[in-house]
Protein backbone atom coordinates (compact mmCIF):
# COMPACT_ATOMS: atom_id res chain seq x y z
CA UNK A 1 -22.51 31.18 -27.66
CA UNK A 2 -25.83 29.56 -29.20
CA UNK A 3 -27.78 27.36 -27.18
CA UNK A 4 -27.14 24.36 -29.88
CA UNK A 5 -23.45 24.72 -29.19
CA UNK A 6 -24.05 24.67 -24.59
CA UNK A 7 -25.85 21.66 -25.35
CA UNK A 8 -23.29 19.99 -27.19
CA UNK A 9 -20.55 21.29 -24.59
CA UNK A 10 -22.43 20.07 -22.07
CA UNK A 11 -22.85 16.34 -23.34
CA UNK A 12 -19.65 16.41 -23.92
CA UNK A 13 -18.53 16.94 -20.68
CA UNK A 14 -21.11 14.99 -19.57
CA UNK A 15 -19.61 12.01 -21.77
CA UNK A 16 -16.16 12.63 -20.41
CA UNK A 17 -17.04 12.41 -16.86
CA UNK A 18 -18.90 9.24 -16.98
CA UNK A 19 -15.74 7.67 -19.07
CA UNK A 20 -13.59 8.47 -16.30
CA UNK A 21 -16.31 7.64 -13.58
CA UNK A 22 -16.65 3.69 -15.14
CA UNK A 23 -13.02 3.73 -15.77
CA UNK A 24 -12.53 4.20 -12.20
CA UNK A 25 -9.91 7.31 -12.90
CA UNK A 26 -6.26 7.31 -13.42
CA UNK A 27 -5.32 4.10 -16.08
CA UNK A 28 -3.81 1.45 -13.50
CA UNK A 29 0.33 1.12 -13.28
CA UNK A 30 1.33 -1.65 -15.62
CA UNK A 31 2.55 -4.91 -14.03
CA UNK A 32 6.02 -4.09 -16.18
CA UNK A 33 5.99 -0.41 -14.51
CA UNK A 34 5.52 -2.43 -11.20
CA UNK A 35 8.49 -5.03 -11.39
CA UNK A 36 10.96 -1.77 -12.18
CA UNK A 37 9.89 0.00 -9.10
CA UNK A 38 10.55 -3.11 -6.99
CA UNK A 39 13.57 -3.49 -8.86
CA UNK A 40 12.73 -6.76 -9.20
CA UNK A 41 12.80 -6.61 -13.25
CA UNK A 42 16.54 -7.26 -13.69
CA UNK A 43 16.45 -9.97 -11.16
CA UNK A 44 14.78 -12.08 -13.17
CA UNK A 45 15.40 -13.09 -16.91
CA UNK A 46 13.17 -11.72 -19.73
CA UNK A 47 11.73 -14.93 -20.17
CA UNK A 48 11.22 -15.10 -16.61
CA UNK A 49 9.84 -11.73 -16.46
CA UNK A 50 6.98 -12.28 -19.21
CA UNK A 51 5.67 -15.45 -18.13
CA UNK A 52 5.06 -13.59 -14.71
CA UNK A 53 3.78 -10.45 -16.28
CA UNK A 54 1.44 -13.08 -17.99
CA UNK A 55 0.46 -14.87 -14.76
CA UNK A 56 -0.73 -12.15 -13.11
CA UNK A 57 -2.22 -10.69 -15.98
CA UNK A 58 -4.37 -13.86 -16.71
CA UNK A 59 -4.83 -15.68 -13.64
CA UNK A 60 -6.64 -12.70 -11.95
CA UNK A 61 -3.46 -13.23 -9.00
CA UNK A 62 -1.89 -10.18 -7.52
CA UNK A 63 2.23 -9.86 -8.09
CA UNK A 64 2.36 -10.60 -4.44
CA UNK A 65 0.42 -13.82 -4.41
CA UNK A 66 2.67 -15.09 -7.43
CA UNK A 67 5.73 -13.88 -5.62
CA UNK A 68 5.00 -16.17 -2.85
CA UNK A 69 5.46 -19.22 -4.66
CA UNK A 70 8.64 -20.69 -3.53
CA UNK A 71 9.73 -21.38 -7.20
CA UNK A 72 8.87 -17.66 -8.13
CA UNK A 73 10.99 -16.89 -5.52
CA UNK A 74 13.87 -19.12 -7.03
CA UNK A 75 13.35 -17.54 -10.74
CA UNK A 76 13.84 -14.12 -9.36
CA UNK A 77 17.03 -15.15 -6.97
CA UNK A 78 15.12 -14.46 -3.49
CA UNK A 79 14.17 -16.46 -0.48
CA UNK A 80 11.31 -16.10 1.58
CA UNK A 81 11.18 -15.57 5.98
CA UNK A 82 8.20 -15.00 8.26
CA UNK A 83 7.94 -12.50 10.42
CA UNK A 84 6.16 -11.34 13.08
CA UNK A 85 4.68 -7.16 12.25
CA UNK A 86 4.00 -4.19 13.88
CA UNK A 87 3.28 -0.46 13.40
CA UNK A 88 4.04 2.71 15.17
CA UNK A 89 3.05 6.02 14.77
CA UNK A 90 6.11 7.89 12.48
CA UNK A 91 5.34 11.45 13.83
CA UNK A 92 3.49 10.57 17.16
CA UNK A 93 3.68 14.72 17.50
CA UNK A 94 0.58 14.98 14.69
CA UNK A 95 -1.46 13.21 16.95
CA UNK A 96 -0.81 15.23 20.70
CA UNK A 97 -3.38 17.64 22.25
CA UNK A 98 -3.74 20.34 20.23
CA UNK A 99 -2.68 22.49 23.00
CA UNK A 100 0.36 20.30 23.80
CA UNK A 101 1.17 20.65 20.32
CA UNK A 102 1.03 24.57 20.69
CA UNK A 103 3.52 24.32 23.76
CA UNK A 104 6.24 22.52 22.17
CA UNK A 105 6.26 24.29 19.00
CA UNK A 106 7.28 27.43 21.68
CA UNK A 107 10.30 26.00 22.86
CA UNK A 108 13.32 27.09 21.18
CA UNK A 109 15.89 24.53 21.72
CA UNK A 110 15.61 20.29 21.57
CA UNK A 111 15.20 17.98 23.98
CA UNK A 112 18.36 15.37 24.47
CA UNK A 113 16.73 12.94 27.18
CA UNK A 114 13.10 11.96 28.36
CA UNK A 115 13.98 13.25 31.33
CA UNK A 116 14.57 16.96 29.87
CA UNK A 117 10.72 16.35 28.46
CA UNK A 118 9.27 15.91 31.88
CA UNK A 119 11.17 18.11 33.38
CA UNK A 120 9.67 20.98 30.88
CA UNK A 121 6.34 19.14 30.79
CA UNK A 122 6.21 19.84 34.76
CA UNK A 123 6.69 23.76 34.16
CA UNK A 124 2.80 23.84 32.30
CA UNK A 125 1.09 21.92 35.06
CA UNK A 126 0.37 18.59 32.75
CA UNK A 127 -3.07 16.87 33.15
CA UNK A 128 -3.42 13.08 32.86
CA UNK A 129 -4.34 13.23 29.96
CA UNK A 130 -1.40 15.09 28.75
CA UNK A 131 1.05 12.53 30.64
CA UNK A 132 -0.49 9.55 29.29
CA UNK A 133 -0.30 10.84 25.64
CA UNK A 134 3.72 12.07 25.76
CA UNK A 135 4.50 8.46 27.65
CA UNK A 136 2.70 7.06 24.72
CA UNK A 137 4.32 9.41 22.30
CA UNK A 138 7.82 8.80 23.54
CA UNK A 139 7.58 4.85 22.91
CA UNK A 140 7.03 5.85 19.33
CA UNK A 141 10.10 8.97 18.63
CA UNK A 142 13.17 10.13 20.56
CA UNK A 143 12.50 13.29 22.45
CA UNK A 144 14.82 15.12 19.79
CA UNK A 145 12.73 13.84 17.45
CA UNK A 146 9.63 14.96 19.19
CA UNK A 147 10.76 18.64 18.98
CA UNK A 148 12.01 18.39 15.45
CA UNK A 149 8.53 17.76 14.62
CA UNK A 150 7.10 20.30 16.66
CA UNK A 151 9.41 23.04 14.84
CA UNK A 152 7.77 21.03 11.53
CA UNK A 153 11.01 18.89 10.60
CA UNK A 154 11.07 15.54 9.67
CA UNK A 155 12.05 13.09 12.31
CA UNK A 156 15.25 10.85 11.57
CA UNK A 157 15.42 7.18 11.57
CA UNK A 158 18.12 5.94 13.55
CA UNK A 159 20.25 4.99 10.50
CA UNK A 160 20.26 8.48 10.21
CA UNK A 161 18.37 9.34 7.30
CA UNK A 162 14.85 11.66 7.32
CA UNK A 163 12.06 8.78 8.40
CA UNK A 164 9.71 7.59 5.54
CA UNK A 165 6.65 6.20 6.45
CA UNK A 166 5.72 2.88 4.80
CA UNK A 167 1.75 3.42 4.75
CA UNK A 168 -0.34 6.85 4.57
CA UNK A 169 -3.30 7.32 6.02
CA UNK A 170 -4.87 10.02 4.05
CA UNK A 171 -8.32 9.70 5.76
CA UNK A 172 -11.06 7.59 5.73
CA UNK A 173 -8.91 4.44 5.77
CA UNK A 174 -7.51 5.08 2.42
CA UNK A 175 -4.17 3.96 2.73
CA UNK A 176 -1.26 3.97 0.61
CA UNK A 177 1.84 1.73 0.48
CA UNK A 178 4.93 3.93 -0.66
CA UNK A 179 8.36 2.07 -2.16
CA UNK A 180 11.33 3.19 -0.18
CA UNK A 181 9.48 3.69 2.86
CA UNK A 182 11.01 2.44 6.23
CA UNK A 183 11.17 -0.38 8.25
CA UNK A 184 12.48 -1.46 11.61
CA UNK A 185 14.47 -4.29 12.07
CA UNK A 186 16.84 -6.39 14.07
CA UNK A 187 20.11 -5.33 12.63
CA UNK A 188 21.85 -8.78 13.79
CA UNK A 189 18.69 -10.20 10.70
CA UNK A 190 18.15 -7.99 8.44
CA UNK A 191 21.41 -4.66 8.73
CA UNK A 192 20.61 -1.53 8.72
CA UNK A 193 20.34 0.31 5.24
CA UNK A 194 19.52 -2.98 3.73
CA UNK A 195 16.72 -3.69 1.47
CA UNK A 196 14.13 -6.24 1.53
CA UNK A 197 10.51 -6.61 -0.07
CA UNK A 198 7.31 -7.31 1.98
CA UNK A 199 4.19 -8.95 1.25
CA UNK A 200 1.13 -8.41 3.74
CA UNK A 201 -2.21 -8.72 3.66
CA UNK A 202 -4.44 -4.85 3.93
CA UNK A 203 -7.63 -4.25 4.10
CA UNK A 204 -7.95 -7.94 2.34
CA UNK A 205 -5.31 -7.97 -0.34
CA UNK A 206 -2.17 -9.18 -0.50
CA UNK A 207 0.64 -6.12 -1.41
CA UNK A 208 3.95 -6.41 -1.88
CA UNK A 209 6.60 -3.18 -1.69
CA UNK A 210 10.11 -2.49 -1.71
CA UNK A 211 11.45 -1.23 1.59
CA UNK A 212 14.64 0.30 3.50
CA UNK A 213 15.71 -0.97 7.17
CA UNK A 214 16.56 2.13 8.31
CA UNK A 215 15.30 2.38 11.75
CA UNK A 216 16.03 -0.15 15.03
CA UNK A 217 13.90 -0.08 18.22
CA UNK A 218 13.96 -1.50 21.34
CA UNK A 219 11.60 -4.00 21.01
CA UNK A 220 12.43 -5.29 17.82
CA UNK A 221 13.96 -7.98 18.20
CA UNK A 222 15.07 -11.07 16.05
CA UNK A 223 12.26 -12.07 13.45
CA UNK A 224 10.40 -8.75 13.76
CA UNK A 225 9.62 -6.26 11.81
CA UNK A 226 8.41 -2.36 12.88
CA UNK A 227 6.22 -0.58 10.00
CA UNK A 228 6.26 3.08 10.24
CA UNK A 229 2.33 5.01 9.73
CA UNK A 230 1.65 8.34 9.23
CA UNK A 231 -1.57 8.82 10.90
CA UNK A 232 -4.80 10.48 9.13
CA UNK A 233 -6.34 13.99 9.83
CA UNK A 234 -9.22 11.92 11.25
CA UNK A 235 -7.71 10.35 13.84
CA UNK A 236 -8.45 10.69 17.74
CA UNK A 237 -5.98 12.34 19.40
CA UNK A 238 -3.45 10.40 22.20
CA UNK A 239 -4.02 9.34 24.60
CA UNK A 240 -7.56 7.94 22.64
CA UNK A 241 -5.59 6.84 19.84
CA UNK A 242 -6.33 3.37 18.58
CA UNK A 243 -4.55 1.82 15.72
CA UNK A 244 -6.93 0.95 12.81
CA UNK A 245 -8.05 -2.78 12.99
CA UNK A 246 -7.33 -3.22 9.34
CA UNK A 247 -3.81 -2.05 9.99
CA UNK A 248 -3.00 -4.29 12.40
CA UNK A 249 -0.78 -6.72 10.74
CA UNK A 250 0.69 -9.38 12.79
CA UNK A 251 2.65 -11.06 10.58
CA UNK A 252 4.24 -10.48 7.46
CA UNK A 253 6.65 -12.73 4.40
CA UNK A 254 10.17 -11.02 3.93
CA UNK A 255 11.86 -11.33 0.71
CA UNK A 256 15.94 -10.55 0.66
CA UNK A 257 17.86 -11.58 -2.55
CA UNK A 258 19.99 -14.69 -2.75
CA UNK A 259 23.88 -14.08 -2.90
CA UNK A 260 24.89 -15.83 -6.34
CA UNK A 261 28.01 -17.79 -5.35
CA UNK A 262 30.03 -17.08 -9.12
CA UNK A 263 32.15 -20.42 -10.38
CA UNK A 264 35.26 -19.00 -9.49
CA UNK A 265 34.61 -18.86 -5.76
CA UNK A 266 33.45 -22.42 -6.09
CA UNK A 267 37.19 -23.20 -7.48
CA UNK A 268 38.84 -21.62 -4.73
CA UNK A 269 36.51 -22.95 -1.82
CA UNK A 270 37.32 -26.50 -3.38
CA UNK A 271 41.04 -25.63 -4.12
CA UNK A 272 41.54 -24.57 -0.22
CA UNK A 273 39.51 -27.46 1.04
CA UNK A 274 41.53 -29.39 -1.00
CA UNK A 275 45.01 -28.33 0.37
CA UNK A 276 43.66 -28.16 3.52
CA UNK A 277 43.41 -32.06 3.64
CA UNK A 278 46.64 -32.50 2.62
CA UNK A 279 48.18 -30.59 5.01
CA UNK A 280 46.07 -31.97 7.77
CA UNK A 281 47.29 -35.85 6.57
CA UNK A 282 50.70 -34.53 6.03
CA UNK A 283 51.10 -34.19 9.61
CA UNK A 284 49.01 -36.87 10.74
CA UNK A 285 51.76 -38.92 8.66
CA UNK A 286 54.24 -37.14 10.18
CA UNK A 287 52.95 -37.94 13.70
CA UNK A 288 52.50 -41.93 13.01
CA UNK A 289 56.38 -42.08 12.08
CA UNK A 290 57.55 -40.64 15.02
């Protein structure tokens, strides 16, 4: 190869790299490409969906900010509710002792009750340390879940399906918000295998994403929402573990869809109302003349 033709190689990949450099990488998803993953696109109409599109496009505002706009919220058929937010470790087991870690992924069979774990914890002569971090652990996971990540299985949610964690850490604080990841919720306010849309504020934007409520926990309880994290590589290990300050949301905008209420139910509702009334002054009548 002549040195004329290295040179020219070389620009050219010199070129390239600084395109992609100022272009920041990978093209950004479309707002469009957006709306269909939060299947929020056929909720709204396409004139409806355009003007937003356009919105967010021009008005330098996030989809989330817009979507917090009570009459947004009417366009697209949903209604807004605060809630209060917290997170919890989705596979506490990633972030035991190392040598903890070692133990369990030696035992053979699960664990059905705490009580089994300390019972087998006892057998290895447990430090503090080591007590501390499984109490901790155990607040986050079921002790069958525990050992279903120690033999490198996904844990389940309690709706019964493998657990999805809502925000990755994958080091350095660079998160990332996945659609379809889990929540945990008061089943009584939002069921279980329901889905709902959040907006939150991290690391100083507002996000919105499209969730499942597939888990329950003890402590949630009414307006309160439980946001599954799978923690980074760079983590400290329990019982040092602290959650990240810019992950500690406290509060949090819920979005569930309206129930359209078709014409024909509106008929009925009026027709039985309707006949209801007449039977109740039929006998009232009926009552006066005796």
């Amino acid at each position: 190869m002549g040195v004329r033709l290295k040179k020219t190689i070389i620009f050219a990949s010199y070129y390239l790299c600084l395109i992609v450099s100022l272009s920041g990488g990978a093209e950004k998803e479309s707002i469009s490409t957006r709306l269909e993953k939060l299947n929020l696109a056929q909720r709204g109409s396409d004139k409806d969906v355009k003007s937003l599109i356009q919105i967010v496009n021009n008005n330098n505002q996030t989809l989330a900010q817009v979507l917090l706009d009570p009459s947004w919220q009417n366009r697209f058929k949903l209604k807004s509710q605060e809630f209060k937010a917290t997170v919890y470790y989705s596979n506490p087991f990633d972030l035991l002792p190392l040598k903890l870690q070692t133990l369990l992924k030696g035992r053979e069979r699960p664990f059905e009750t705490r009580n089994d774990i300390w019972e087998w914890l006892k057998k290895h002569d447990p430090s503090p340390s080591w007590k501390k971090a499984m109490k901790i652990a155990l607040r986050q996971t079921t002790p069958r879940n525990l050992w279903r990540s120690s033999q490198g299985k996904s844990p389940f949610a309690k709706g019964g399906k493998p657990l999805k964690p809502l925000i990755i850490d994958h080091g350095n604080r660079n998160y990332e918000l996945r659609d379809g990841g889990h929540i945990a919720t008061d089943p009584s306010i939002i069921p279980t295998h329901s889905n709902v849309w959040l907006i939150f504020n991290i690391k100083g934007k507002d996000r919105i994403v499209y969730v499942s409520a597939a888990d329950t926990g003890g402590n949630v309880k009414g307006k309160h929402v439980d946001l599954p994290i799978k923690a980074g590589s760079d983590w400290e290990k329990l019982p040092g573990t602290k959650i990240p300050k810019s992950l500690q949301i406290t509060n949090l905008t819920v979005l569930t869809p309206t129930l359209p209420v078709s014409e024909s139910i509106l008929r009925n509702l009026k027709q039985i109302l309707s006949t209801g009334k007449k039977m109740i002054f039929g006998i009232w009548n009926a009552v006066q003349k005796e």
